[in-house]
C-alpha atoms as a PDB file:
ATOM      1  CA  UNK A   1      10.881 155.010  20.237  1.00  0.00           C
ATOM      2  CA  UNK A   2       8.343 152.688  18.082  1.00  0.00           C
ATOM      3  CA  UNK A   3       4.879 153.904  18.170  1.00  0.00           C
ATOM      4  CA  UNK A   4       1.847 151.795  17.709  1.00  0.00           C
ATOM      5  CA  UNK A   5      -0.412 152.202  14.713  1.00  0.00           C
ATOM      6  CA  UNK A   6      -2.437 155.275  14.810  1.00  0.00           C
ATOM      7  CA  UNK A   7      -1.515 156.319  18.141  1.00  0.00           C
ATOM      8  CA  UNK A   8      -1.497 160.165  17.281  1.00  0.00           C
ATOM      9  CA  UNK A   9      -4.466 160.616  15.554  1.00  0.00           C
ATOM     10  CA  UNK A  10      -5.901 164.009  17.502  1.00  0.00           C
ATOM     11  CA  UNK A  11      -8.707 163.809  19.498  1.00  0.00           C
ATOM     12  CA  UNK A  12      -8.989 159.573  19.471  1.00  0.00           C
ATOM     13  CA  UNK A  13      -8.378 159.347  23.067  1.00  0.00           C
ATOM     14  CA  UNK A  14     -10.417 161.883  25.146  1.00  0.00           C
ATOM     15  CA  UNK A  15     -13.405 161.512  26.293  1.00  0.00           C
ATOM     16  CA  UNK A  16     -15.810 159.164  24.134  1.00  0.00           C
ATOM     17  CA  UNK A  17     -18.875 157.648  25.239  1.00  0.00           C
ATOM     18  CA  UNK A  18     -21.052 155.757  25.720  1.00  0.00           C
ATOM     19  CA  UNK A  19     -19.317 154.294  28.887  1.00  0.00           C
ATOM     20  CA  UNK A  20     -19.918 150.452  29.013  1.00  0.00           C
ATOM     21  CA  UNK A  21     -20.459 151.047  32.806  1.00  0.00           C
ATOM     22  CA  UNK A  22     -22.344 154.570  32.641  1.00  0.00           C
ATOM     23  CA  UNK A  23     -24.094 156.072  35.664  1.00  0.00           C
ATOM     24  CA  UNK A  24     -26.240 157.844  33.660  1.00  0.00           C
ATOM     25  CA  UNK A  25     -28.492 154.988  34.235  1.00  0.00           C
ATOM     26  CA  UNK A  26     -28.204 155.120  38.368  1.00  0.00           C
ATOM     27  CA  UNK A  27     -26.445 153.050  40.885  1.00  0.00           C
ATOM     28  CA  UNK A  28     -27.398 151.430  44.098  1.00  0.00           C
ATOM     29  CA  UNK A  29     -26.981 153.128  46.714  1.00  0.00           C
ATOM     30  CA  UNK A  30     -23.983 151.657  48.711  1.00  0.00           C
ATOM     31  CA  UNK A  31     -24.810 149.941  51.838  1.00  0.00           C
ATOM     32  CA  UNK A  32     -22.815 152.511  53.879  1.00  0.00           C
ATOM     33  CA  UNK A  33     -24.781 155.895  52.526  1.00  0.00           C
ATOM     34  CA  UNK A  34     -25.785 157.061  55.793  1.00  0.00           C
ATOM     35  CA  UNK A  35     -23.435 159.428  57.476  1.00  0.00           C
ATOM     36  CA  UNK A  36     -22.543 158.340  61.044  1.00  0.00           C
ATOM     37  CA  UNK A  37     -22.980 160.499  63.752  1.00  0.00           C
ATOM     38  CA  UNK A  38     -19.936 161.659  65.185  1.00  0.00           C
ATOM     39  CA  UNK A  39     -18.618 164.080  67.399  1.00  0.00           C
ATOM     40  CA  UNK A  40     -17.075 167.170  65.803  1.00  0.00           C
ATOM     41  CA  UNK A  41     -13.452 167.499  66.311  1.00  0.00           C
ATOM     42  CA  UNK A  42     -12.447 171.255  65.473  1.00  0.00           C
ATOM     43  CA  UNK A  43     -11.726 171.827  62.352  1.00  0.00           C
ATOM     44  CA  UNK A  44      -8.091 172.911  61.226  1.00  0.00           C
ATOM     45  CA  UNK A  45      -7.984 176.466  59.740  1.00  0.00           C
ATOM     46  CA  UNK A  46      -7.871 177.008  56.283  1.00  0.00           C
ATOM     47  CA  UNK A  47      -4.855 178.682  55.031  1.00  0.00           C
ATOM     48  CA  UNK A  48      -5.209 181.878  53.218  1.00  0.00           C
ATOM     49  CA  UNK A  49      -6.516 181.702  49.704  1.00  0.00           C
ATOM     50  CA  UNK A  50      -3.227 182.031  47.206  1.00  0.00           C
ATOM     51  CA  UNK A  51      -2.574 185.310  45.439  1.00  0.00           C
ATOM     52  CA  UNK A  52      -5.498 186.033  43.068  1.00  0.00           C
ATOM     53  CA  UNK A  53      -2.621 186.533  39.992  1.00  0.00           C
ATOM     54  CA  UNK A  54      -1.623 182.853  40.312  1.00  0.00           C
ATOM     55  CA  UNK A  55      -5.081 182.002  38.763  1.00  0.00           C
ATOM     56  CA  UNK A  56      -3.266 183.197  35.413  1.00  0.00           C
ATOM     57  CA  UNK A  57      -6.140 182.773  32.943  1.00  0.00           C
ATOM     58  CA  UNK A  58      -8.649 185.317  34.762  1.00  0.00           C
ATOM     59  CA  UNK A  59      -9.022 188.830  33.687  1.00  0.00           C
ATOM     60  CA  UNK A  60      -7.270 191.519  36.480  1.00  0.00           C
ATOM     61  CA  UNK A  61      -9.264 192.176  39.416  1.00  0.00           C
ATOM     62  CA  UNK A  62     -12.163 188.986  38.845  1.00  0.00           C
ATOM     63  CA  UNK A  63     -10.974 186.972  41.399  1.00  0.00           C
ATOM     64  CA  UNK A  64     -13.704 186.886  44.227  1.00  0.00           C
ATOM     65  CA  UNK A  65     -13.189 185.275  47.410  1.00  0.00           C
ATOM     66  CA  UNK A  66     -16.904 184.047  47.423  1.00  0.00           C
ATOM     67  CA  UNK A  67     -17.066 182.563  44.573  1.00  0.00           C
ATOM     68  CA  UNK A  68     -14.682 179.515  45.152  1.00  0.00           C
ATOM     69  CA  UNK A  69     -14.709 176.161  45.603  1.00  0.00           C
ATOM     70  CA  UNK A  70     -14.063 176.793  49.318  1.00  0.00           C
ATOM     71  CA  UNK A  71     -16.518 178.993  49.882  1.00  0.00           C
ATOM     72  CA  UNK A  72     -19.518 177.592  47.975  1.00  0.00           C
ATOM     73  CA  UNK A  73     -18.815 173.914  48.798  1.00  0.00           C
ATOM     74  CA  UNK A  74     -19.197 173.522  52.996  1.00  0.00           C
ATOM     75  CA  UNK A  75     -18.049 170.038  54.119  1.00  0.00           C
ATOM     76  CA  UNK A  76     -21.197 168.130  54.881  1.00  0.00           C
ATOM     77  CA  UNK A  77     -22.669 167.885  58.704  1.00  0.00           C
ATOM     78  CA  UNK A  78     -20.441 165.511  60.940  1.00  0.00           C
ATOM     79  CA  UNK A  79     -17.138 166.316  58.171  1.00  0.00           C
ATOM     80  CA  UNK A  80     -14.221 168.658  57.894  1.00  0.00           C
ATOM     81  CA  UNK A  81     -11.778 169.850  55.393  1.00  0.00           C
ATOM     82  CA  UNK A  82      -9.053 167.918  55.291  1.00  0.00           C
ATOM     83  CA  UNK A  83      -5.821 169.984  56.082  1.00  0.00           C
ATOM     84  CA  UNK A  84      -3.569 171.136  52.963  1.00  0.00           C
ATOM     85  CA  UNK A  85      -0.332 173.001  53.098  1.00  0.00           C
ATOM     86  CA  UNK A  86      -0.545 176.326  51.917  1.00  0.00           C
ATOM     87  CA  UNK A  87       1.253 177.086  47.565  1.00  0.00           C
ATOM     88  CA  UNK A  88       0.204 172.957  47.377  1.00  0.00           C
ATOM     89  CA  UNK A  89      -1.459 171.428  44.427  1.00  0.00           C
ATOM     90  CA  UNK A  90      -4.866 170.746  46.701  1.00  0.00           C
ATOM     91  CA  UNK A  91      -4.456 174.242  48.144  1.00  0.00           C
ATOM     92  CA  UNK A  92      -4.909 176.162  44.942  1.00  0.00           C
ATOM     93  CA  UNK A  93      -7.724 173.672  43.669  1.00  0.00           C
ATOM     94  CA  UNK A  94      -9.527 174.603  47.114  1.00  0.00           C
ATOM     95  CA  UNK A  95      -9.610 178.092  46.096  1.00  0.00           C
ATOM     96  CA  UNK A  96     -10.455 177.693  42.612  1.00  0.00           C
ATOM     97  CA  UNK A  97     -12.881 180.355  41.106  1.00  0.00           C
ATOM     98  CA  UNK A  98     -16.223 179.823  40.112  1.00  0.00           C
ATOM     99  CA  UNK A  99     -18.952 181.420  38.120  1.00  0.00           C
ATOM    100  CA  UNK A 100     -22.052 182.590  39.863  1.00  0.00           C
ATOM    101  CA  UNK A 101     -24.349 179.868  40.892  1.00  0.00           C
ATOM    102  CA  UNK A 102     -26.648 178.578  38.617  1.00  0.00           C
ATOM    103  CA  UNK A 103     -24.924 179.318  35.289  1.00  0.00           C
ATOM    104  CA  UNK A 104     -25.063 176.377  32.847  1.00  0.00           C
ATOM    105  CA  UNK A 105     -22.354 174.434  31.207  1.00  0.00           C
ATOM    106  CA  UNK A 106     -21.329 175.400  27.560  1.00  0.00           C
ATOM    107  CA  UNK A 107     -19.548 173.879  25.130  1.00  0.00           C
ATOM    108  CA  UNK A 108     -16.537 175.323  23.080  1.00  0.00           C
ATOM    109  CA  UNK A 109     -18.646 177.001  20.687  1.00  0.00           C
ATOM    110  CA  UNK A 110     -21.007 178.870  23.272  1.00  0.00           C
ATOM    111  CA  UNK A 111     -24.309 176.168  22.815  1.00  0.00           C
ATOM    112  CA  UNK A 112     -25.498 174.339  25.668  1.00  0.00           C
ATOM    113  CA  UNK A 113     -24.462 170.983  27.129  1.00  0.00           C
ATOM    114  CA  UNK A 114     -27.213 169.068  26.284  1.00  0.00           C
ATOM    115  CA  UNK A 115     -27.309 167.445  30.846  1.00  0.00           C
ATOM    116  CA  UNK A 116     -27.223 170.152  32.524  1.00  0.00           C
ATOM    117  CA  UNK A 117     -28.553 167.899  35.776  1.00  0.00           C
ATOM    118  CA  UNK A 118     -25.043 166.859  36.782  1.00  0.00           C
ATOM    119  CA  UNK A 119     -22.870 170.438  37.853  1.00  0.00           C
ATOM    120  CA  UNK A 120     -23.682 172.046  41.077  1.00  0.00           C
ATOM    121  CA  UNK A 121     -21.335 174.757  39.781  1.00  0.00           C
ATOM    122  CA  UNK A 122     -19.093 175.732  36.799  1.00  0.00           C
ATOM    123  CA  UNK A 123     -15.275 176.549  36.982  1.00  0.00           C
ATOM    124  CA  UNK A 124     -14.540 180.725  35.994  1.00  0.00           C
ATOM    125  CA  UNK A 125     -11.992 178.917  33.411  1.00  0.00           C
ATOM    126  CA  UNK A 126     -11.943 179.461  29.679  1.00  0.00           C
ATOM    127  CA  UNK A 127     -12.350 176.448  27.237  1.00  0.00           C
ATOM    128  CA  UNK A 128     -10.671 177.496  24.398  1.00  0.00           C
ATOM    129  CA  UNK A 129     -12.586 178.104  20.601  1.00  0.00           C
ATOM    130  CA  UNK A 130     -11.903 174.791  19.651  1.00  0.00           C
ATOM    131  CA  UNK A 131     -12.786 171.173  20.617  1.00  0.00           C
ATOM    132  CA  UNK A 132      -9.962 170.579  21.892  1.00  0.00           C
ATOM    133  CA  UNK A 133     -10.267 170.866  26.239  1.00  0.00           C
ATOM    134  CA  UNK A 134     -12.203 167.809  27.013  1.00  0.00           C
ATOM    135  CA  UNK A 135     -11.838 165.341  30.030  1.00  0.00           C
ATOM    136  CA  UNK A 136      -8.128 164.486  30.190  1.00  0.00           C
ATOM    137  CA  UNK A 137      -7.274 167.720  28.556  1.00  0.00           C
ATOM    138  CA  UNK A 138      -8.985 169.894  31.305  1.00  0.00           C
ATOM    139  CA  UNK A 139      -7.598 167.643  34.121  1.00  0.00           C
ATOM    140  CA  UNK A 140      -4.176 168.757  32.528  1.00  0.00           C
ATOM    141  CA  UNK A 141      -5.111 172.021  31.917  1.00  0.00           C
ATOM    142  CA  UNK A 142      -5.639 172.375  35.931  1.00  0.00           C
ATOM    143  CA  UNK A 143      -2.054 170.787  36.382  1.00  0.00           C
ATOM    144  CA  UNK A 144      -0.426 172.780  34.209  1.00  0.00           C
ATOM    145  CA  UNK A 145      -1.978 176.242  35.455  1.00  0.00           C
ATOM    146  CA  UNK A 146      -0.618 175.161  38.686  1.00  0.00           C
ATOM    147  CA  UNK A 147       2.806 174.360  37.872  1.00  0.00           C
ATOM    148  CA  UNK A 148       2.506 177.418  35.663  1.00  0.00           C
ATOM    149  CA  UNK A 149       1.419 179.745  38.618  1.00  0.00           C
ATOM    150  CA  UNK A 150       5.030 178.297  40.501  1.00  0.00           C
ATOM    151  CA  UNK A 151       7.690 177.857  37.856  1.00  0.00           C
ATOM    152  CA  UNK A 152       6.619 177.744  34.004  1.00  0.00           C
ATOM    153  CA  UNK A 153       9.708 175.649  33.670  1.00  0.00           C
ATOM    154  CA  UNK A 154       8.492 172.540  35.891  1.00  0.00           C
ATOM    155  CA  UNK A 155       5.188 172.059  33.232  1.00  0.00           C
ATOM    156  CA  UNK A 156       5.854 168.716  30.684  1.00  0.00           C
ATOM    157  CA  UNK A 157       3.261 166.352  29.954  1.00  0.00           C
ATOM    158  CA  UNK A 158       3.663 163.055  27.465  1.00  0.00           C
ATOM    159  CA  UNK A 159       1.973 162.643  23.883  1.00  0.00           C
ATOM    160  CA  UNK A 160       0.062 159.087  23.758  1.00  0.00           C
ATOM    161  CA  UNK A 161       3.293 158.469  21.844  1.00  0.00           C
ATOM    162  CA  UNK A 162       5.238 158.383  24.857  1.00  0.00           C
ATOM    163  CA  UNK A 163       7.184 161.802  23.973  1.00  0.00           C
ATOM    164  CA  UNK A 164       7.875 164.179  26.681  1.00  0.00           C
ATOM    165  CA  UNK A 165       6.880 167.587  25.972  1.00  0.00           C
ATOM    166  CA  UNK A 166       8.179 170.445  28.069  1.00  0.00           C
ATOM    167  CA  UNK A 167       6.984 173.801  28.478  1.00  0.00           C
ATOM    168  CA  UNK A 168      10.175 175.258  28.339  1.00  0.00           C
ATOM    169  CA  UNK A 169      11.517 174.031  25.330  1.00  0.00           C
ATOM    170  CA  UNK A 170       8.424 175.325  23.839  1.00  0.00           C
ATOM    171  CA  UNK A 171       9.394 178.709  25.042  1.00  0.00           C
ATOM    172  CA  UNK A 172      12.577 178.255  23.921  1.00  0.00           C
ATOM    173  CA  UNK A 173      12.188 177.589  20.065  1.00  0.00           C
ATOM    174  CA  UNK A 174      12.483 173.506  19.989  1.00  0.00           C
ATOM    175  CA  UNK A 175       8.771 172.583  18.663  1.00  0.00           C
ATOM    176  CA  UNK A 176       7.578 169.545  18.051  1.00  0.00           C
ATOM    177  CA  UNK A 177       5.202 168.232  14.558  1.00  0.00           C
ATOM    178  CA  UNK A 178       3.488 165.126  14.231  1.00  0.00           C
ATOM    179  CA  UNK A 179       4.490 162.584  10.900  1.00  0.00           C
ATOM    180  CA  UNK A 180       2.866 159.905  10.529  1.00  0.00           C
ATOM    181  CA  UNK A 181       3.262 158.445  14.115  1.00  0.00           C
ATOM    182  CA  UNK A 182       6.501 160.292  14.242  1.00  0.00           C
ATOM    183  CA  UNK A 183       7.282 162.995  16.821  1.00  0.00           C
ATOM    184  CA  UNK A 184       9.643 165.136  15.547  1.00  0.00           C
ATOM    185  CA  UNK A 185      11.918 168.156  16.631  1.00  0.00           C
ATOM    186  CA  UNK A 186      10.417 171.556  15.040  1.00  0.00           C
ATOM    187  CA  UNK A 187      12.178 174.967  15.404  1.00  0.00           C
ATOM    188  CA  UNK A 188       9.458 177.359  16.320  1.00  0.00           C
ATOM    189  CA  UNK A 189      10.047 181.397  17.237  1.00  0.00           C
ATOM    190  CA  UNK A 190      11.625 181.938  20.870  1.00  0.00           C
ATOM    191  CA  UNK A 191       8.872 183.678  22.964  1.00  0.00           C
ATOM    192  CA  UNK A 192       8.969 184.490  26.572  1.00  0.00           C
ATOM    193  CA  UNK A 193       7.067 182.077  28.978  1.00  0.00           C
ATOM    194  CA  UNK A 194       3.776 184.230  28.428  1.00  0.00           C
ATOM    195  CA  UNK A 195       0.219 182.543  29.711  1.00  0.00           C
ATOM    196  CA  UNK A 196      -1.320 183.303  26.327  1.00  0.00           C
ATOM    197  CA  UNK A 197       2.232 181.444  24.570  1.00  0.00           C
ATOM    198  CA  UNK A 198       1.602 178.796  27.468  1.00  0.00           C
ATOM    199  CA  UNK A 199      -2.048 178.540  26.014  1.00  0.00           C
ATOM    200  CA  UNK A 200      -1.175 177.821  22.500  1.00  0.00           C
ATOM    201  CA  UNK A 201       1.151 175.059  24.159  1.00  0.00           C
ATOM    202  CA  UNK A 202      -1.652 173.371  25.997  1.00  0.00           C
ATOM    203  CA  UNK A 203      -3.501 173.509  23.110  1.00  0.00           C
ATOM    204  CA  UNK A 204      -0.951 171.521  21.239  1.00  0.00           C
ATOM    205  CA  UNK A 205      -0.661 168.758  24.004  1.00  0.00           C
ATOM    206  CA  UNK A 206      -4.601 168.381  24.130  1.00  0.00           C
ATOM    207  CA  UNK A 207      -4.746 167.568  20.211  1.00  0.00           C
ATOM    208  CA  UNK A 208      -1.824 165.183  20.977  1.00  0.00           C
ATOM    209  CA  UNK A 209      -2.955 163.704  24.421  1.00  0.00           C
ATOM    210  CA  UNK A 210      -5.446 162.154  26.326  1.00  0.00           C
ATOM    211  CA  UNK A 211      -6.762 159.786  28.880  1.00  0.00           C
ATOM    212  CA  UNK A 212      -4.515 156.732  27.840  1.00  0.00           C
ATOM    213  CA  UNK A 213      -1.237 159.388  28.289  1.00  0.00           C
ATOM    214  CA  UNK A 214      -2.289 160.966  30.923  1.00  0.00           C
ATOM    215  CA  UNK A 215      -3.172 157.608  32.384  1.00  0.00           C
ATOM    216  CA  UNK A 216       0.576 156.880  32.315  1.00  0.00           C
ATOM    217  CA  UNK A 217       1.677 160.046  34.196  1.00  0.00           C
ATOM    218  CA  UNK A 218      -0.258 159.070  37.479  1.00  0.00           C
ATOM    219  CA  UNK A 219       0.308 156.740  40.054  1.00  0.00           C
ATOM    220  CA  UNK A 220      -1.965 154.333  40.862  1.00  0.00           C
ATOM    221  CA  UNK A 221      -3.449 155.194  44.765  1.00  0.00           C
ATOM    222  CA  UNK A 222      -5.920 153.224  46.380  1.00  0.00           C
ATOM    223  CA  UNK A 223      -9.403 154.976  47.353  1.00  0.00           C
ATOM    224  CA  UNK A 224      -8.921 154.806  50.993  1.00  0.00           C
ATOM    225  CA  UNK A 225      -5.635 157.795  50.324  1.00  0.00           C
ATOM    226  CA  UNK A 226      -7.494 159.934  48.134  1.00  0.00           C
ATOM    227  CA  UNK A 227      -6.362 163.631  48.172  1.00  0.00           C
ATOM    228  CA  UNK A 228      -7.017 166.691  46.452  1.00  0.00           C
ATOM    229  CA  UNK A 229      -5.630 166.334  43.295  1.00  0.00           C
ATOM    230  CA  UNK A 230      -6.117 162.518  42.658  1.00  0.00           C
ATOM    231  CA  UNK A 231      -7.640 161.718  39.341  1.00  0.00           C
ATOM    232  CA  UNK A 232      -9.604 159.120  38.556  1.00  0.00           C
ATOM    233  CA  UNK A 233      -9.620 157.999  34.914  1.00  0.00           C
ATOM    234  CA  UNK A 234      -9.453 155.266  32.390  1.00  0.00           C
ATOM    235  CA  UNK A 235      -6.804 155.281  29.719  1.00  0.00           C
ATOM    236  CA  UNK A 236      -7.894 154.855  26.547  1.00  0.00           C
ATOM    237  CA  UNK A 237     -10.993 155.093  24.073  1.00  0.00           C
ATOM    238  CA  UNK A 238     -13.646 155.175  25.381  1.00  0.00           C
ATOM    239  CA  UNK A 239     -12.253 156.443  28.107  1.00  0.00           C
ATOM    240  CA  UNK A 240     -12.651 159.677  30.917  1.00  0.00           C
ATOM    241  CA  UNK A 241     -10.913 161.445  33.752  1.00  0.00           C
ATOM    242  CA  UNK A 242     -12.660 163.201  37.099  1.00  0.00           C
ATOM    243  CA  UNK A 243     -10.464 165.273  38.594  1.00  0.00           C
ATOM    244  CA  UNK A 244     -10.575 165.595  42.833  1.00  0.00           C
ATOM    245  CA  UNK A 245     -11.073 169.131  43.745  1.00  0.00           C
ATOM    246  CA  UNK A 246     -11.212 168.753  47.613  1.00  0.00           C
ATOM    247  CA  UNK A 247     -11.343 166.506  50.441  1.00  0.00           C
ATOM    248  CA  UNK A 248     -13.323 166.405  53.675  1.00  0.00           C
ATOM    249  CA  UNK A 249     -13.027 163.984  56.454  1.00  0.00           C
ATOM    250  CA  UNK A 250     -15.472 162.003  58.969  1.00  0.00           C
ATOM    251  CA  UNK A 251     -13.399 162.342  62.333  1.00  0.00           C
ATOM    252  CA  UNK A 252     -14.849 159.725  64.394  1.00  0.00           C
ATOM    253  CA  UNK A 253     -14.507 156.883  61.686  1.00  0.00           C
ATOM    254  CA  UNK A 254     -11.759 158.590  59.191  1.00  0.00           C
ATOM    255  CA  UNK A 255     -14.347 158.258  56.333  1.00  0.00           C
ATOM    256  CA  UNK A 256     -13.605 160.403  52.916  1.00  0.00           C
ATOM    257  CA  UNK A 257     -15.566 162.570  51.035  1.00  0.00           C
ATOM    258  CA  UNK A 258     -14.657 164.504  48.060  1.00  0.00           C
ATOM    259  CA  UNK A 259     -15.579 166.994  45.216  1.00  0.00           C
ATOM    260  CA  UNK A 260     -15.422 166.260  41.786  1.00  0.00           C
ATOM    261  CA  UNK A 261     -15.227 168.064  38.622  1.00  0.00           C
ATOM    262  CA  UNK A 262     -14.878 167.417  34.711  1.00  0.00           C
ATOM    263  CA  UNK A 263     -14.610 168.171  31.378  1.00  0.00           C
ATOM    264  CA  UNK A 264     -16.582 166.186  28.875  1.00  0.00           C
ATOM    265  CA  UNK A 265     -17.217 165.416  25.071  1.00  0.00           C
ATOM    266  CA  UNK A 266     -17.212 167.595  23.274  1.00  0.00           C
ATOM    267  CA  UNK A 267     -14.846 170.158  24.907  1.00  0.00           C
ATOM    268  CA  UNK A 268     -16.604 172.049  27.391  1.00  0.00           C
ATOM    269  CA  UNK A 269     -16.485 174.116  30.674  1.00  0.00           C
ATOM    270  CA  UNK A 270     -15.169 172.204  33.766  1.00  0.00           C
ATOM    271  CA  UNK A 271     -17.572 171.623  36.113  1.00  0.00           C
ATOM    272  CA  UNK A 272     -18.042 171.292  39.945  1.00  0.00           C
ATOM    273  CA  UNK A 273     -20.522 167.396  40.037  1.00  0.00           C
ATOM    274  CA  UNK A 274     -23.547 166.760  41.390  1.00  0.00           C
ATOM    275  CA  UNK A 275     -24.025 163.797  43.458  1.00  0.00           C
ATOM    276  CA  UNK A 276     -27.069 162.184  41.861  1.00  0.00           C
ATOM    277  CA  UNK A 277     -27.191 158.882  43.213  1.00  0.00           C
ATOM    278  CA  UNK A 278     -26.971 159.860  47.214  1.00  0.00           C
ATOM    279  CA  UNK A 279     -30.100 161.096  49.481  1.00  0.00           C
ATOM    280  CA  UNK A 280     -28.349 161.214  53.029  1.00  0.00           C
ATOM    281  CA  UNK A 281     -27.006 164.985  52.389  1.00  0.00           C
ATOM    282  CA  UNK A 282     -23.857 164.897  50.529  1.00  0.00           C
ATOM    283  CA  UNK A 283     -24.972 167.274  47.856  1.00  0.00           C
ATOM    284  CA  UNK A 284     -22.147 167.442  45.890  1.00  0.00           C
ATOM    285  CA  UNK A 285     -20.091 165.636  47.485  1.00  0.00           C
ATOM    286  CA  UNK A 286     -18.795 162.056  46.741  1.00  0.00           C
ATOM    287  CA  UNK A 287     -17.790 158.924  49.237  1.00  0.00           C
ATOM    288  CA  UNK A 288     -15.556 156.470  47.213  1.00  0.00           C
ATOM    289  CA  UNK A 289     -16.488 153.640  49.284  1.00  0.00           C
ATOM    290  CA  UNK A 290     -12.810 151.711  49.423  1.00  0.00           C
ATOM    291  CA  UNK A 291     -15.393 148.303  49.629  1.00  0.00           C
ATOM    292  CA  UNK A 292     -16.818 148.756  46.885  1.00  0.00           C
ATOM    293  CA  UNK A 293     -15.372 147.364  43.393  1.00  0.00           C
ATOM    294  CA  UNK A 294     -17.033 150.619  41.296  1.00  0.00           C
ATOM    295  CA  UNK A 295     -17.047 154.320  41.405  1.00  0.00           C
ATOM    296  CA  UNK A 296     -20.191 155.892  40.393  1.00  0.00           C
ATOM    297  CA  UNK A 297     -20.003 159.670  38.768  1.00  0.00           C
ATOM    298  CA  UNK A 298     -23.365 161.185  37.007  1.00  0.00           C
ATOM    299  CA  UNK A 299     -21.319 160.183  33.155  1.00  0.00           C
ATOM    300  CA  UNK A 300     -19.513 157.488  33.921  1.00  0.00           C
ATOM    301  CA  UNK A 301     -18.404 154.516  36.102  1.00  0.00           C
ATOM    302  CA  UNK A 302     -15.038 153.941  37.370  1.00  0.00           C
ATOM    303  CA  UNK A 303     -13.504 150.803  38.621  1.00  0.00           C
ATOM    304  CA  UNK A 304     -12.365 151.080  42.446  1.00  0.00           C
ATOM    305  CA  UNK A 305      -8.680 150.470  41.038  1.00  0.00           C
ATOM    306  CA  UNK A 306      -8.791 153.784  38.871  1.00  0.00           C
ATOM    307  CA  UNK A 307      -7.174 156.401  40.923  1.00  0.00           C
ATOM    308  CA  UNK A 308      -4.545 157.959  39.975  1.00  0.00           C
ATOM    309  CA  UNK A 309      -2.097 160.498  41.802  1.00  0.00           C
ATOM    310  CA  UNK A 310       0.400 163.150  40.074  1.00  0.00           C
ATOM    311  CA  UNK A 311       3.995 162.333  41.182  1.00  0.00           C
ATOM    312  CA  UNK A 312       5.965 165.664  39.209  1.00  0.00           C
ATOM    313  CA  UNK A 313       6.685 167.459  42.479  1.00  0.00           C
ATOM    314  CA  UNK A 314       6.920 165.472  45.977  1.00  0.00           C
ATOM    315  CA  UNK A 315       6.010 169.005  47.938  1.00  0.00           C
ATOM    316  CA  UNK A 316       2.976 168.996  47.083  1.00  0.00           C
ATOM    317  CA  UNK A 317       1.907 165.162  47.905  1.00  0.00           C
END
């Protein structure tokens, strides 16, 4: 398929900053910030966290309970989890694991993030040795361990080129290398469908991918729908992608809230955000006000039209 000029070049369409519309200098504070008292409907019970081995990348026997998205993050006062079904995309980002509280964010060579104002907590997920796992990357990176965890065989993601890249035929021995702008088929040893052979994989689709691909893969969903899983990101360069972790809901007025977390440039740990620009008790958590035309995350401001949703599997939608 024709290709336009330079779209392959590795690493042009991550994360790159400074965003024209950056948060990092504050928003306003929307005119609906205050949460509404409401009467508390019960809430629905959580199903049981997934199996601690579908989590692939963790060491045997690190998995704690405790130390999870769902048990850290609490729905705020007057909100409740919004119900999931249980092996769904949302329900294994509700239980992701998490390092102990307070650890800092690194970057892929072990030095600090230069803000470390804007995590309340830091995914227990590796970030590779190179710079390679930045925003889009580690919003596929999330996908992909999922799909992994169910069938290795369903994970594929596109090149900015527009080339479909599966998982399987990776496995299998049909490779891929880059000419030019050119994709091209590239015999490769037959492996089994390993995590670590999955992991050089990724790797290959992050140096290859980005925010304008991964753009592509999502449909467009309007604030109002969000659900765990949703992404909200702008394609291209400079460009970034937030990934939703979880959603709680206001009974008495239907009202969302949600948890965010991202990568960053350069490549770094994923991390659980902070909301900075909110004093009525949300902590960490985010209302993407459906009235208002922006989206305000502590690195970066997204228009209200910049949610995306992943459409691979329709069970877990």
């Amino acid at each position: 398929m024709p290709k336009a000029h330079l779209l392959l070049l590795p690493f042009l369409l991550n994360c790159t900053g400074p965003n024209p519309e950056s948060a990092a200098t504050g928003l306003p504070a929307t005119a609906d910030t205050a949460i509404a008292a409401a009467a508390e409907a019960p809430a629905p019970p959580l199903p049981d966290p997934p199996a601690p081995e579908l989590y692939a990348w963790l060491p045997a026997g690190r998995y704690r309970a405790a130390q999870t998205v769902a048990a850290r993050f609490a729905p705020p006062k007057g909100y409740q989890r919004v119900a999931v079904a249980a092996g769904s995309f949302g329900h294994w980002l509700r239980y992701l694991p998490l390092l102990p509280a307070g650890a800092p964010v690194k970057l892929y060579n072990g030095q600090l993030k230069d803000r470390q104002d804007v995590h309340a907590a830091v995914l227990d997920m590796d970030v590779g040795s190179r710079d390679l796992q930045q925003c889009a990357d580690a919003v596929i990176r999330l996908r992909a361990e999922y799909l992994f965890s169910q069938n290795p065989d369903q994970v594929h993601f596109h090149l900015t080129s527009g080339d479909d890249i599966g998982f399987r035929d990776w496995y299998s021995g049909r490779g891929f290398r880059v000419k030019g702008n050119d994709v091209l088929p590239a015999a490769r040893p037959a492996e089994a469908p390993s995590h670590p052979n999955f992991r050089r994989y990724l790797d290959q689709i992050f140096t290859y991918a980005g925010t304008l691909s991964l753009s592509k893969e999502l449909q467009p969903t309007p604030l109002a729908q969000v659900q765990a899983g949703d992404v909200l990101i702008r394609g291209g360069s400079p460009g970034h992608a937030v990934l939703v972790l979880d959603v709680a809901v206001q009974p008495a007025t239907g009202r969302r809230v949600v948890l965010l977390a991202q990568s960053y440039m350069p490549a770094q740990q994923m991390h659980v955000l902070t909301n900075l620009y909110d004093d009525t008790g949300l902590g960490a958590w985010f209302y993407l006000d459906p009235a208002q035309s922006r989206v305000g995350t502590p690195e970066w401001t997204f228009r209200s039209t910049e949610l995306g949703r992943f459409v691979q599997l329709q069970e877990d939608l």
